[in-house]
N, C-alpha and C. Protein backbone atom coordinates (compact mmCIF):
# COMPACT_ATOMS: atom_id res chain seq x y z
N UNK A 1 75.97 104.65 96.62
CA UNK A 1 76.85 105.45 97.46
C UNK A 1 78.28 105.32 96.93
N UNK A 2 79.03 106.33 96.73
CA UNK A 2 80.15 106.97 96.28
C UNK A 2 81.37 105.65 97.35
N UNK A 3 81.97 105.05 97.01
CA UNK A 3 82.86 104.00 97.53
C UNK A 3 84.48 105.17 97.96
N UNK A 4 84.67 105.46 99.25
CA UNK A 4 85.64 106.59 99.04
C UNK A 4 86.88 105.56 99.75
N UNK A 5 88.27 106.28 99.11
CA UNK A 5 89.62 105.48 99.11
C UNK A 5 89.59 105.50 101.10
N UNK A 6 90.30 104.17 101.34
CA UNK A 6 90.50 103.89 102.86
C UNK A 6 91.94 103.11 102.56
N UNK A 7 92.43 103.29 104.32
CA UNK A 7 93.72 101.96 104.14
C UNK A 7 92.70 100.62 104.10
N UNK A 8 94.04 99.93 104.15
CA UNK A 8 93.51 98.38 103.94
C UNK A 8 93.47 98.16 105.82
N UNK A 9 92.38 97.59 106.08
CA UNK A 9 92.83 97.28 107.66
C UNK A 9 93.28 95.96 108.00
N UNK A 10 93.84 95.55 109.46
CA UNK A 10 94.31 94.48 110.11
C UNK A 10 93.39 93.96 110.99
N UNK A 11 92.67 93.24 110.96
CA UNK A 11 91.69 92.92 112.22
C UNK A 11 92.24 91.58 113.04
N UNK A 12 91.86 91.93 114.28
CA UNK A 12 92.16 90.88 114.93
C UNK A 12 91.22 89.75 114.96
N UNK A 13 90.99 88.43 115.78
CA UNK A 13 89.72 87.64 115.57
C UNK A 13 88.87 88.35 116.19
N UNK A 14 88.97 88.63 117.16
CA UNK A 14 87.43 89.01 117.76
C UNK A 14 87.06 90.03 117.08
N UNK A 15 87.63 90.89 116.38
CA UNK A 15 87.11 92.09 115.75
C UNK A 15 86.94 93.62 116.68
N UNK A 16 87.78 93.47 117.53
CA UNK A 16 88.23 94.47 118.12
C UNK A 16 89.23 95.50 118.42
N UNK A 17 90.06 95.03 117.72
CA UNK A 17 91.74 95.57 117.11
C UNK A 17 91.21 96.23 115.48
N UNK A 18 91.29 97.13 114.98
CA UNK A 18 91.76 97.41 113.33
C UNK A 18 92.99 98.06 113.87
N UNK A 19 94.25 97.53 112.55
CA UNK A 19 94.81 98.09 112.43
C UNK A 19 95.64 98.92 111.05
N UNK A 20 96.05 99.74 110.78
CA UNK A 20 96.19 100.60 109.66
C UNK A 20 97.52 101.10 109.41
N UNK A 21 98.10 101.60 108.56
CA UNK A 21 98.73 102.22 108.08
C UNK A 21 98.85 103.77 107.76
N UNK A 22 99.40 105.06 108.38
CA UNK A 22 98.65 106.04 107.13
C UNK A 22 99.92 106.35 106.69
N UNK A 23 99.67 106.32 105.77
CA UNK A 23 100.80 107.04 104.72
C UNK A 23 100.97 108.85 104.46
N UNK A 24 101.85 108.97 104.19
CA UNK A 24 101.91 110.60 103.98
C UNK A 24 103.05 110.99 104.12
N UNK A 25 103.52 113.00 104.05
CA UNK A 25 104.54 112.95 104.48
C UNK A 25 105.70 112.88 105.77
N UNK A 26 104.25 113.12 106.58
CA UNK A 26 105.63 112.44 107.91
C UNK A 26 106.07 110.80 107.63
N UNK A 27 105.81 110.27 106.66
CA UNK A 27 106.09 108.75 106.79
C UNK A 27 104.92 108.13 107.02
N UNK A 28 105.37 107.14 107.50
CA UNK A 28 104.18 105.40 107.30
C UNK A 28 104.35 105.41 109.10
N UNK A 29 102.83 105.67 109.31
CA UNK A 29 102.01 105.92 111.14
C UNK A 29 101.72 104.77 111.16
N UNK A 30 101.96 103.98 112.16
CA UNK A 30 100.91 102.94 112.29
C UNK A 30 99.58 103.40 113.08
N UNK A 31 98.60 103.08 112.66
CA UNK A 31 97.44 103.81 113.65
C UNK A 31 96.27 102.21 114.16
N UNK A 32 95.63 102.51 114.62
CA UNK A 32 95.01 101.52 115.57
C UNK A 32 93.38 102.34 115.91
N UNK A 33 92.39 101.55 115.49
CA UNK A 33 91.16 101.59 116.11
C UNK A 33 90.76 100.12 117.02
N UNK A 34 90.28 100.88 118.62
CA UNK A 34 89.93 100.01 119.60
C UNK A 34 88.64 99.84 120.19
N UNK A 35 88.24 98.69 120.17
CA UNK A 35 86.47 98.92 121.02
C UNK A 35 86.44 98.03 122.02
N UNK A 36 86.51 98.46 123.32
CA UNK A 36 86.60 98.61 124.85
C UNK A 36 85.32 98.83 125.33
N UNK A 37 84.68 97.46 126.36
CA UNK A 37 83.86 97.36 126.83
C UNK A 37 83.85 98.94 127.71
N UNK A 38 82.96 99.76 127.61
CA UNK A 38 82.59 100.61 128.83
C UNK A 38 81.54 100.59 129.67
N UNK A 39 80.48 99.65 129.52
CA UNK A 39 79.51 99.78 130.16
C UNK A 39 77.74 99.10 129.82
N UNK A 40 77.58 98.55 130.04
CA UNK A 40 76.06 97.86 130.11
C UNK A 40 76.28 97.01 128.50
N UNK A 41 75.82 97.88 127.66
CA UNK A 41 75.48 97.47 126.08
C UNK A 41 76.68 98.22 125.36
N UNK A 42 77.29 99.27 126.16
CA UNK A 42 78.41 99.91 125.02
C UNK A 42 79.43 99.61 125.50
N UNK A 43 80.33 99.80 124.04
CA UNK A 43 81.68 99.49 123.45
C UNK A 43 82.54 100.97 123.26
N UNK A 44 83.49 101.57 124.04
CA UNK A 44 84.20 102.93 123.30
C UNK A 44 84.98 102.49 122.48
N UNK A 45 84.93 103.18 121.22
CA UNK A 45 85.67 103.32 120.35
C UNK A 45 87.08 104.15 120.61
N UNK A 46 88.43 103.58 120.62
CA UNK A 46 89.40 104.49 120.97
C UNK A 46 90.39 104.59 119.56
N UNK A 47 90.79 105.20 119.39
CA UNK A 47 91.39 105.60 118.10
C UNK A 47 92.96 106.39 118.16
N UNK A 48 94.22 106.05 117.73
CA UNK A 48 95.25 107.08 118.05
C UNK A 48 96.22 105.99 117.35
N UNK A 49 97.77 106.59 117.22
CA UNK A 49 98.88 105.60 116.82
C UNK A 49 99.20 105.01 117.81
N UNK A 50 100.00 103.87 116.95
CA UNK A 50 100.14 102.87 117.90
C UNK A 50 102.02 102.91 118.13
N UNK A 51 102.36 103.08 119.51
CA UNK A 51 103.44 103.53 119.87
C UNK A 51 104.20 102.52 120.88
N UNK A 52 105.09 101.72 120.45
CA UNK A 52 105.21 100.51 121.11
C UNK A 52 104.65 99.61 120.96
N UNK A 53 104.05 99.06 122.57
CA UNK A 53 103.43 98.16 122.53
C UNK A 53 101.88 98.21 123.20
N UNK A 54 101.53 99.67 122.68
CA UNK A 54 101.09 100.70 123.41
C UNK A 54 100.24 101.52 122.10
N UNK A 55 99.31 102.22 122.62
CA UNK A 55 98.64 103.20 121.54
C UNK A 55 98.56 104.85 122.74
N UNK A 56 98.88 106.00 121.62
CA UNK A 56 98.40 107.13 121.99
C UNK A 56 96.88 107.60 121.50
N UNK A 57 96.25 108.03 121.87
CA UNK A 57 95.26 108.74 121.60
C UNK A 57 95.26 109.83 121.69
N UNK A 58 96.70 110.65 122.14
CA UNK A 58 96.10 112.32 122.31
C UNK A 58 97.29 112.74 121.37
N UNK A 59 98.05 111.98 120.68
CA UNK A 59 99.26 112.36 119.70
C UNK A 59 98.36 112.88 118.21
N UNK A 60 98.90 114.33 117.64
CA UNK A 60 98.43 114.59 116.55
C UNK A 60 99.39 114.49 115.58
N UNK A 61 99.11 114.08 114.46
CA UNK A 61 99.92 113.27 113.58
C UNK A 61 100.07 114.11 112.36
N UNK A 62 98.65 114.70 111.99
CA UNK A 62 98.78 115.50 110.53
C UNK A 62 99.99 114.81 109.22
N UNK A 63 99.13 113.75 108.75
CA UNK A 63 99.61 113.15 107.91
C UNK A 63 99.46 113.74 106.41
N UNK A 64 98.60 114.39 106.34
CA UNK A 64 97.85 114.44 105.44
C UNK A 64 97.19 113.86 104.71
N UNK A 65 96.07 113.22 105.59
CA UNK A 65 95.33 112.29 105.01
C UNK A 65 94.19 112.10 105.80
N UNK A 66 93.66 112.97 106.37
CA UNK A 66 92.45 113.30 107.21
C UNK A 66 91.54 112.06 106.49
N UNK A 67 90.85 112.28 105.25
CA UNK A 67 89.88 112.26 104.77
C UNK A 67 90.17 110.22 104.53
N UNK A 68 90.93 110.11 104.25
CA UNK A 68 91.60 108.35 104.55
C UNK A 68 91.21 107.59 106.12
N UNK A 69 92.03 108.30 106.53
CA UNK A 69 91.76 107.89 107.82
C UNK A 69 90.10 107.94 108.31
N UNK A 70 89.95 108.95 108.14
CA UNK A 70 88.40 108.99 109.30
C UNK A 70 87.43 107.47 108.08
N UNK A 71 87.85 107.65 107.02
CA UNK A 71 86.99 106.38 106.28
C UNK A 71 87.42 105.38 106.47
N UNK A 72 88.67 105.35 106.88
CA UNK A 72 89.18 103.87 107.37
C UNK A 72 88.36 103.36 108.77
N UNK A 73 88.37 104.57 109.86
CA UNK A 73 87.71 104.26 110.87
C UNK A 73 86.37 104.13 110.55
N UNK A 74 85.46 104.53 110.07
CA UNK A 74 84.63 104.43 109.48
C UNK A 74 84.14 102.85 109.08
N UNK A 75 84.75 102.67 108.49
CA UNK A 75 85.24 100.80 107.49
C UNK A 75 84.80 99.80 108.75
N UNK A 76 86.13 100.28 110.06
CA UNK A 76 86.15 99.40 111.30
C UNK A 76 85.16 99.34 111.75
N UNK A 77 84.12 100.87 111.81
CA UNK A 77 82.94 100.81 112.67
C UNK A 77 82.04 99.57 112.37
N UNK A 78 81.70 99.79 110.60
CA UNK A 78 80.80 99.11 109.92
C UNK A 78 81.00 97.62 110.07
N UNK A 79 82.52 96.87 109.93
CA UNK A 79 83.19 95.69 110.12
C UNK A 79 82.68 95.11 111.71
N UNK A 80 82.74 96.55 112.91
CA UNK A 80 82.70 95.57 114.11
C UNK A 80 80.88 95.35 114.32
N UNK A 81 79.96 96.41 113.55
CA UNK A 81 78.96 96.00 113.78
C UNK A 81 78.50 95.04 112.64
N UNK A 82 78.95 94.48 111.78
CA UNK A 82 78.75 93.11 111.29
C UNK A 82 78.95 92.18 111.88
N UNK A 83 79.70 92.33 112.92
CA UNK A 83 80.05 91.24 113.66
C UNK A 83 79.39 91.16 115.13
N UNK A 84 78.95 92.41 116.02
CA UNK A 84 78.22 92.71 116.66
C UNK A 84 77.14 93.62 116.48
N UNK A 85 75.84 93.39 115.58
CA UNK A 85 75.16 93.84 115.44
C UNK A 85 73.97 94.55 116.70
N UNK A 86 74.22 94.43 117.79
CA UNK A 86 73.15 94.52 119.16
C UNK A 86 74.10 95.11 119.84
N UNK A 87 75.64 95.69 119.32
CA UNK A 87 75.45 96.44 120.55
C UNK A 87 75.56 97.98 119.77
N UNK A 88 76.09 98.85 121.44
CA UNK A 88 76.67 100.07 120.69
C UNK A 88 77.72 100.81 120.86
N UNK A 89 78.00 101.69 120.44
CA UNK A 89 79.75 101.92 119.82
C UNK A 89 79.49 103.63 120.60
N UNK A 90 80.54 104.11 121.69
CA UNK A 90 80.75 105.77 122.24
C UNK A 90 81.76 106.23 121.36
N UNK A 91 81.54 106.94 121.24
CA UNK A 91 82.99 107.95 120.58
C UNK A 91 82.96 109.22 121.53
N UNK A 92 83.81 108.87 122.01
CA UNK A 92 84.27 110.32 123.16
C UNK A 92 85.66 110.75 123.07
N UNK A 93 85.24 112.25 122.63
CA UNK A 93 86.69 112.87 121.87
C UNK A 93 87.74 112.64 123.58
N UNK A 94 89.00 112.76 122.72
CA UNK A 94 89.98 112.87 124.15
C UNK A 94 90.07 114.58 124.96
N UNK A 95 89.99 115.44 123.53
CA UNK A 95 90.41 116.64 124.34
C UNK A 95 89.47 117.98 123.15
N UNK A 96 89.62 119.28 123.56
CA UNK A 96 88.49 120.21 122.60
C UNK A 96 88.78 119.55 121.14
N UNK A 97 90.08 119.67 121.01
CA UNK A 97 90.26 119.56 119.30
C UNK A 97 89.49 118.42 118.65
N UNK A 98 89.63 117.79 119.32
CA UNK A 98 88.81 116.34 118.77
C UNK A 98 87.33 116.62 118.66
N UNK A 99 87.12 116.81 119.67
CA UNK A 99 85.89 117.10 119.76
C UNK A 99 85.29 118.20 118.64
N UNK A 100 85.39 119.00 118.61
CA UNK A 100 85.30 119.82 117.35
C UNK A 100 85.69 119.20 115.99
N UNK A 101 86.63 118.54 116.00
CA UNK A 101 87.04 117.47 115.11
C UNK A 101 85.65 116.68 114.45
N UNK A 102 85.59 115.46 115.77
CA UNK A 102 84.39 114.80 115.33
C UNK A 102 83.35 115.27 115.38
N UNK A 103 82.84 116.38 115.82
CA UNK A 103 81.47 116.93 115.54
C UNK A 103 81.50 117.53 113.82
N UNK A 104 82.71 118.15 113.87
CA UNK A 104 82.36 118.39 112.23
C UNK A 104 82.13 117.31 111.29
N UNK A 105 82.89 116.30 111.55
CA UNK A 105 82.91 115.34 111.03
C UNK A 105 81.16 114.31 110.64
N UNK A 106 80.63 114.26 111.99
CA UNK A 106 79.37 113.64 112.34
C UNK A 106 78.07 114.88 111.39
N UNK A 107 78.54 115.95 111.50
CA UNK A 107 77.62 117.45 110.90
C UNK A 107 77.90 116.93 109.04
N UNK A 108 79.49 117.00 108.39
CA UNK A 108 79.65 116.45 107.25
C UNK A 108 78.45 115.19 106.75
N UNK A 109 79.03 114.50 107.51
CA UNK A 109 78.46 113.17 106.80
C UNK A 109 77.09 112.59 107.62
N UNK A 110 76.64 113.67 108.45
CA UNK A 110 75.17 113.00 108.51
C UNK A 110 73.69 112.38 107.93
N UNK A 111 73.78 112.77 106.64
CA UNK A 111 73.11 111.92 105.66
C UNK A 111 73.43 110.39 105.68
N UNK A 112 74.75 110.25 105.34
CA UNK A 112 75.38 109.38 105.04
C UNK A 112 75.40 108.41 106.23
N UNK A 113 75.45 108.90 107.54
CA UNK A 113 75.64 108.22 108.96
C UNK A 113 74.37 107.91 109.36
N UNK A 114 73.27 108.94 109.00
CA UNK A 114 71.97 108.06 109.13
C UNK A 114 71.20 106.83 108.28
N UNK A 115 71.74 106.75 107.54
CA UNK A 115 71.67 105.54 106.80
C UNK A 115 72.04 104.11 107.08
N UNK A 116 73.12 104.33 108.28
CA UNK A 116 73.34 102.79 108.66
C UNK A 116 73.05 102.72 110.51
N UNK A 117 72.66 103.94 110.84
CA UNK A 117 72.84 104.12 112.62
C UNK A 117 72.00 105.11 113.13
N UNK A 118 71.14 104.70 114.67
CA UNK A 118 70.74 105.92 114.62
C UNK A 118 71.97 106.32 115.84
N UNK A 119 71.88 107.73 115.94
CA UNK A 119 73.03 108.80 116.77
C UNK A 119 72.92 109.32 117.50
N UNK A 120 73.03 108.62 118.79
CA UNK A 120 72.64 109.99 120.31
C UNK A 120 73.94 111.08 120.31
N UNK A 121 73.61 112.21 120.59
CA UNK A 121 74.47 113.06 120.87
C UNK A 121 74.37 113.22 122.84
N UNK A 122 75.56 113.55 122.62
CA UNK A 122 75.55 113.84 124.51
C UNK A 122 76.49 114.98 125.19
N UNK A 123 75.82 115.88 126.23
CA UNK A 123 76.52 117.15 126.40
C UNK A 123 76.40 116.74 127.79
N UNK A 124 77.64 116.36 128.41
CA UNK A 124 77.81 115.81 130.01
C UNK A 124 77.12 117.07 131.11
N UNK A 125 77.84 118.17 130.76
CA UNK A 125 77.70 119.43 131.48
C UNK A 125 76.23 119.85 131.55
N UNK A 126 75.15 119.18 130.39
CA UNK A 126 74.38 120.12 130.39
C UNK A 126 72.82 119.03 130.70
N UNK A 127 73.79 117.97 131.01
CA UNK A 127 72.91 116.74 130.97
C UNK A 127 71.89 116.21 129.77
N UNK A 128 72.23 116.14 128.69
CA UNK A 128 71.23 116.09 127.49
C UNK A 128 71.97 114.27 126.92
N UNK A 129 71.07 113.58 126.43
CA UNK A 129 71.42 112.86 126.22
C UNK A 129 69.93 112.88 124.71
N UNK A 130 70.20 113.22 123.26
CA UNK A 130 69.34 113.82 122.43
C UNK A 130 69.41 112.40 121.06
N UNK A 131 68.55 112.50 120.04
CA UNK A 131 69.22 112.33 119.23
C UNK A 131 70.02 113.71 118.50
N UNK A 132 70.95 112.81 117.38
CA UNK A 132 71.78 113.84 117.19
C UNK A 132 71.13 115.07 116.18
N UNK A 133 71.73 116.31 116.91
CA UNK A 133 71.33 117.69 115.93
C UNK A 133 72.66 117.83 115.40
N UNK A 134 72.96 118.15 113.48
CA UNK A 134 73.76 118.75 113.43
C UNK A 134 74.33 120.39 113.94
N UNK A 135 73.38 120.88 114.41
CA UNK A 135 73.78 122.29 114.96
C UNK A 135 74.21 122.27 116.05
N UNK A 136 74.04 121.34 117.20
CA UNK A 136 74.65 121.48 118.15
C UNK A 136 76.13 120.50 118.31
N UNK A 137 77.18 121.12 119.36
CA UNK A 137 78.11 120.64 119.19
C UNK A 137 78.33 119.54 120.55
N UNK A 138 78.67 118.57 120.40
CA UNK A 138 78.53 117.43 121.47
C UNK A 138 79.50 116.94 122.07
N UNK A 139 79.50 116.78 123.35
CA UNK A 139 81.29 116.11 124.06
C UNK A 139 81.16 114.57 123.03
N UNK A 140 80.24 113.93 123.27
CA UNK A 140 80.16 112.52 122.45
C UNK A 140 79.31 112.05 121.87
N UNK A 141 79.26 110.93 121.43
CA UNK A 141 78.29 110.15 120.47
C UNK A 141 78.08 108.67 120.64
N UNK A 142 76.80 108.22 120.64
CA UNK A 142 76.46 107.05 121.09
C UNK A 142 75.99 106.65 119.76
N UNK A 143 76.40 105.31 119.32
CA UNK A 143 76.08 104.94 117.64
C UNK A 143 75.02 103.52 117.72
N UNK A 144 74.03 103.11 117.69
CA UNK A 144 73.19 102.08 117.12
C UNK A 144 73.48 101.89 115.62
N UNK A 145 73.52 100.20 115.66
CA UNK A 145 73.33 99.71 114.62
C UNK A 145 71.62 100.17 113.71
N UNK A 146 71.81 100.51 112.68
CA UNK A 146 70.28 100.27 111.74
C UNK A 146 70.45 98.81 110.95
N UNK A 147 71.24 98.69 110.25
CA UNK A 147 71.43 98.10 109.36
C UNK A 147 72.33 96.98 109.55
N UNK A 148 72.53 95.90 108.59
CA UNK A 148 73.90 95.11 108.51
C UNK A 148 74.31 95.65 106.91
N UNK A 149 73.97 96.04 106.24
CA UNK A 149 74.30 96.47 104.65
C UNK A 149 75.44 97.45 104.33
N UNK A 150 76.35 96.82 104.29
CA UNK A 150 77.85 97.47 104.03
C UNK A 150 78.57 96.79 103.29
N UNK A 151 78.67 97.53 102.07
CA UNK A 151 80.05 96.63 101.11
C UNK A 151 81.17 97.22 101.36
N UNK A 152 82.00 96.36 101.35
CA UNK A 152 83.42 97.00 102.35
C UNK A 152 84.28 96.50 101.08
């Protein structure tokens, strides 16, 4: 598998903080991936810059560096399930854009994402809780560990 460029991350001990850098031309973002108990066995993944002492999640940044970033988060995912292999990880966009965001994103690299996880998709409104189809488009995503095999 193709090793693609990421920031370098900051982890905290427990492995629930990454934190990042993105570079580009608005300048040097600090950005922040978070995993927040939500419920029984899952962890949400929250993702946005970090503003203060404080993180946004609904601030769009357009760094130019889409393709960095989402592999950086990416990196964190793989990092926190090395470290918690049993549980599982939500990704629930904040608002449409995202959401369309990460569904393209999850549609891109689904080869690649089934290889280390399997992927519930979930449509609140319509009550479906599936594995994931790339054709359909999903409010969120529920991630299982497959694997521990990640060279980082």
């Amino acid at each position: 598998m193709k090793k693609r460029e990421a920031y370098k991350l900051t982890i905290n001990e427990d492995f629930t903080e990454f934190r990042f850098t993105s570079i580009g031309p608005k300048g040097n973002i600090p950005k922040i991936v978070v995993f927040k108990y939500f419920g029984g066995n899952i962890y949400n993944l929250g993702f946005g810059d970090v503003v203060e002492n404080d993180w946004d999640d609904k601030v769009i940044t357009d760094n130019k560096d889409m393709r960095k970033v989402v592999q950086t988060v990416a990196n964190a995912v793989h990092i926190y399930f090395d470290n918690y292999p049993d549980r599982e990880i939500m990704i629930w966009p904040v608002d449409r854009k995202r959401k369309l965001l990460y569904n393209r994103v999850f549609k891109e690299k689904a080869e690649e994402i089934d290889l280390f996880f399997h992927v519930a998709g979930l449509d609140f409104k319509n009550s479906i809780n599936e594995k994931y189809d790339p054709s359909y488009i999903y409010d969120a995503f529920v991630l299982k560990n497959k694997t521990r095999i990640f060279e980082k």
